[in-house]
C-alpha atoms as a PDB file:
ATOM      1  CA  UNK A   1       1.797 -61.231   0.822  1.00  0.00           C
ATOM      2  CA  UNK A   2       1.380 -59.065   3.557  1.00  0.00           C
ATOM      3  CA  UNK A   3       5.244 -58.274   3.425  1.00  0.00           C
ATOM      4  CA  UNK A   4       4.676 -56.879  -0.560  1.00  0.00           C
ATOM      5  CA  UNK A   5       1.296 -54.690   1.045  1.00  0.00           C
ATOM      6  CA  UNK A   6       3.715 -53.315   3.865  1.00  0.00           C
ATOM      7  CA  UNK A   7       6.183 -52.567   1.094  1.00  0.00           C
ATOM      8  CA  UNK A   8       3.762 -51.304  -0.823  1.00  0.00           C
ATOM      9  CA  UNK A   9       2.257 -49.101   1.945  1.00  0.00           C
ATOM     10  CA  UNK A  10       5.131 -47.566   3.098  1.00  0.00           C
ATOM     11  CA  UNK A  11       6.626 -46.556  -0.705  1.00  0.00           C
ATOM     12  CA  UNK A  12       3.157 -44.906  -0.902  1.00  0.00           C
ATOM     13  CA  UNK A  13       3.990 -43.262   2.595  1.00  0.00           C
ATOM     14  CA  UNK A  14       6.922 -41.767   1.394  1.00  0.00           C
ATOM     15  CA  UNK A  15       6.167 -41.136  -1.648  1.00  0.00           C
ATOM     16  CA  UNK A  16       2.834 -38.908  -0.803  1.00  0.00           C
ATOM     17  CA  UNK A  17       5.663 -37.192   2.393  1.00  0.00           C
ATOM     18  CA  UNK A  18       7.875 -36.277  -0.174  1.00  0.00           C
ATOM     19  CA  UNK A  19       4.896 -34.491  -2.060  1.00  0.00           C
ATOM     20  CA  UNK A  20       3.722 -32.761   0.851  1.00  0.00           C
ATOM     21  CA  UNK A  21       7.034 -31.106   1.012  1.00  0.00           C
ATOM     22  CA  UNK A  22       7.044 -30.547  -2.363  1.00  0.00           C
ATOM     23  CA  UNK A  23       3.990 -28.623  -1.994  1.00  0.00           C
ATOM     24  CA  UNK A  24       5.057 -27.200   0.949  1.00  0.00           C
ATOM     25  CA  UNK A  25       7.981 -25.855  -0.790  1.00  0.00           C
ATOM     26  CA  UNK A  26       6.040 -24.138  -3.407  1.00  0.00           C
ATOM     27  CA  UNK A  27       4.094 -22.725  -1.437  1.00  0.00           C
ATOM     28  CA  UNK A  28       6.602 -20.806   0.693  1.00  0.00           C
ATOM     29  CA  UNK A  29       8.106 -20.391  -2.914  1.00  0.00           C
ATOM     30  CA  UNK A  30       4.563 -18.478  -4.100  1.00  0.00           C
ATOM     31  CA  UNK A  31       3.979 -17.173  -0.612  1.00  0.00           C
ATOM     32  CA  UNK A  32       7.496 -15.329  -0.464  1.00  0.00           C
ATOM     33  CA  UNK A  33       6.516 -14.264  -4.329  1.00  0.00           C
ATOM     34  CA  UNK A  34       2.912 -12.600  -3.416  1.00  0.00           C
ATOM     35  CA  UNK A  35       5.480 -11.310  -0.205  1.00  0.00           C
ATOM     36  CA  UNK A  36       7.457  -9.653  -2.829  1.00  0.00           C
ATOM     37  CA  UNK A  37       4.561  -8.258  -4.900  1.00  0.00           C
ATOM     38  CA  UNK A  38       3.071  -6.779  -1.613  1.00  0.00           C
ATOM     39  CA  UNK A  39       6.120  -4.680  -1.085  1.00  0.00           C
ATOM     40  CA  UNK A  40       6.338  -3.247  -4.651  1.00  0.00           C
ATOM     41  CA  UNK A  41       3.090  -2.619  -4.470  1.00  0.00           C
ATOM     42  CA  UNK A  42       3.304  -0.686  -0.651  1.00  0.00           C
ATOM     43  CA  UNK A  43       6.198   0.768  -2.596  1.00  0.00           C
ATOM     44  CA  UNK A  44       4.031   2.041  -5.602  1.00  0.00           C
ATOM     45  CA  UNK A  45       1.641   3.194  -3.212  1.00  0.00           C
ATOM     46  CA  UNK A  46       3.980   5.344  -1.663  1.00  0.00           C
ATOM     47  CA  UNK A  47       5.641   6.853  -4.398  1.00  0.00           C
ATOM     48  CA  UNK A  48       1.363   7.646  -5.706  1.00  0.00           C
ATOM     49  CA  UNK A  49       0.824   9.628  -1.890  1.00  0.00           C
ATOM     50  CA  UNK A  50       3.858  11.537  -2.534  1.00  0.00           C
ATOM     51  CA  UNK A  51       3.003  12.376  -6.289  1.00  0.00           C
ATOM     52  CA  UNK A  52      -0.367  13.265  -4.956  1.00  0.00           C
ATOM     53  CA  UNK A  53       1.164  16.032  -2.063  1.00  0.00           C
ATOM     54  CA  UNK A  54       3.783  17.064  -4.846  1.00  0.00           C
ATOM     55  CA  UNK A  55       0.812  18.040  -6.704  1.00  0.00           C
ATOM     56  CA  UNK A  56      -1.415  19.361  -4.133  1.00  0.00           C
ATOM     57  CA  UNK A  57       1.017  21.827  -3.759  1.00  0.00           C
ATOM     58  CA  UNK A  58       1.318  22.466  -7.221  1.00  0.00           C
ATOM     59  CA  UNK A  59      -2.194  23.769  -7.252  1.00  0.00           C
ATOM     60  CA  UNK A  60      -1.923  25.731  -3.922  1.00  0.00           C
ATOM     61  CA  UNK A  61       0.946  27.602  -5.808  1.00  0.00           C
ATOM     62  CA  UNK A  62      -1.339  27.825  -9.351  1.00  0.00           C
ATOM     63  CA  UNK A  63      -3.887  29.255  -7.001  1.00  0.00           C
ATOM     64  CA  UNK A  64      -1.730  31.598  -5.575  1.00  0.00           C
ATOM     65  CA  UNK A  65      -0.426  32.981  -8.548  1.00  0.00           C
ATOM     66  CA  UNK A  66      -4.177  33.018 -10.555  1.00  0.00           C
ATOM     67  CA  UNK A  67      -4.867  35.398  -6.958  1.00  0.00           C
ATOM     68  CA  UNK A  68      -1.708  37.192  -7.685  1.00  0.00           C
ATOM     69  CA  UNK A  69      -2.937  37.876 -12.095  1.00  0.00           C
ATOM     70  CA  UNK A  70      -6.105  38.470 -10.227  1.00  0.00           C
ATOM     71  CA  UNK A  71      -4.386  41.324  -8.231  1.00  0.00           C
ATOM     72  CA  UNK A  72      -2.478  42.807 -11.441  1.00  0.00           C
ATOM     73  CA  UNK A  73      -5.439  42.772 -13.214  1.00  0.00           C
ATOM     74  CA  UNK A  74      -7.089  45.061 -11.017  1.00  0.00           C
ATOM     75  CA  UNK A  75      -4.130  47.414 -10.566  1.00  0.00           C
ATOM     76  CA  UNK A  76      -3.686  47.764 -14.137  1.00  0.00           C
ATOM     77  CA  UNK A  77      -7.439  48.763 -14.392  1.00  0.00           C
ATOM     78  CA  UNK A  78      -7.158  51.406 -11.836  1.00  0.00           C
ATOM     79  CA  UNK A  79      -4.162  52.740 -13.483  1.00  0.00           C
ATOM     80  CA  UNK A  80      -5.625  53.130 -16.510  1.00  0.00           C
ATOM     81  CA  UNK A  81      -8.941  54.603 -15.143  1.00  0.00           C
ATOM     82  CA  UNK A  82      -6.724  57.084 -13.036  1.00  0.00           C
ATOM     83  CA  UNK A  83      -4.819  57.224 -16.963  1.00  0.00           C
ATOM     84  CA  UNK A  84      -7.992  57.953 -18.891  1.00  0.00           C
ATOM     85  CA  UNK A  85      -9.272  60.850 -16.059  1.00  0.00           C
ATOM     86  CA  UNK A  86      -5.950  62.422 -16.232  1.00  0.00           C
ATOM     87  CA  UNK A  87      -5.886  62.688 -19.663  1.00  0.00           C
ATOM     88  CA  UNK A  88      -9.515  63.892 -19.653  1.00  0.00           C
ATOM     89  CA  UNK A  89      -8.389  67.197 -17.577  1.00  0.00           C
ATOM     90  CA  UNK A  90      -5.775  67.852 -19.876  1.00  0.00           C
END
């Protein structure tokens, strides 16, 4: 009797060691996974930063040029003030 317990006890043993490592498996299995998902994501959050710089600088140039219209548009209004008085003395 005590034989079939010892039997018994180690089968169990070895039975719940070999699940252990099965679930030690899968969880370097999920843990390399998340690993994975981490670096796309570091990766996605790069590529967003430099988006985000390519388009600060897409609205320092818009600025610049709305300053440059700005410019134009007062040049053009002198002109044709200096246009109109001109044409008034003639």
């Amino acid at each position: 009797m005590v034989n079939k317990f010892n039997f018994f006890a180690i089968e169990v043993t070895r039975k719940i060691s070999a699940l252990n490592e099965c679930v030690d498996r899968r969880f370097e299995a999920v843990d390399r996974q998340f690993e994975a998902v981490d670096r796309r994501f570091e990766a996605v959050e790069q590529r967003l930063d430099a988006v985000e710089q390519r388009l600060d600088a897409v609205e320092q140039r818009l600025d610049a040029v709305e300053q440059r219209l700005e410019r134009i548009e007062t040049d053009v209004a002198e002109i044709k003030d200096l246009l109109v008085k001109v044409l008034a003395k003639l």
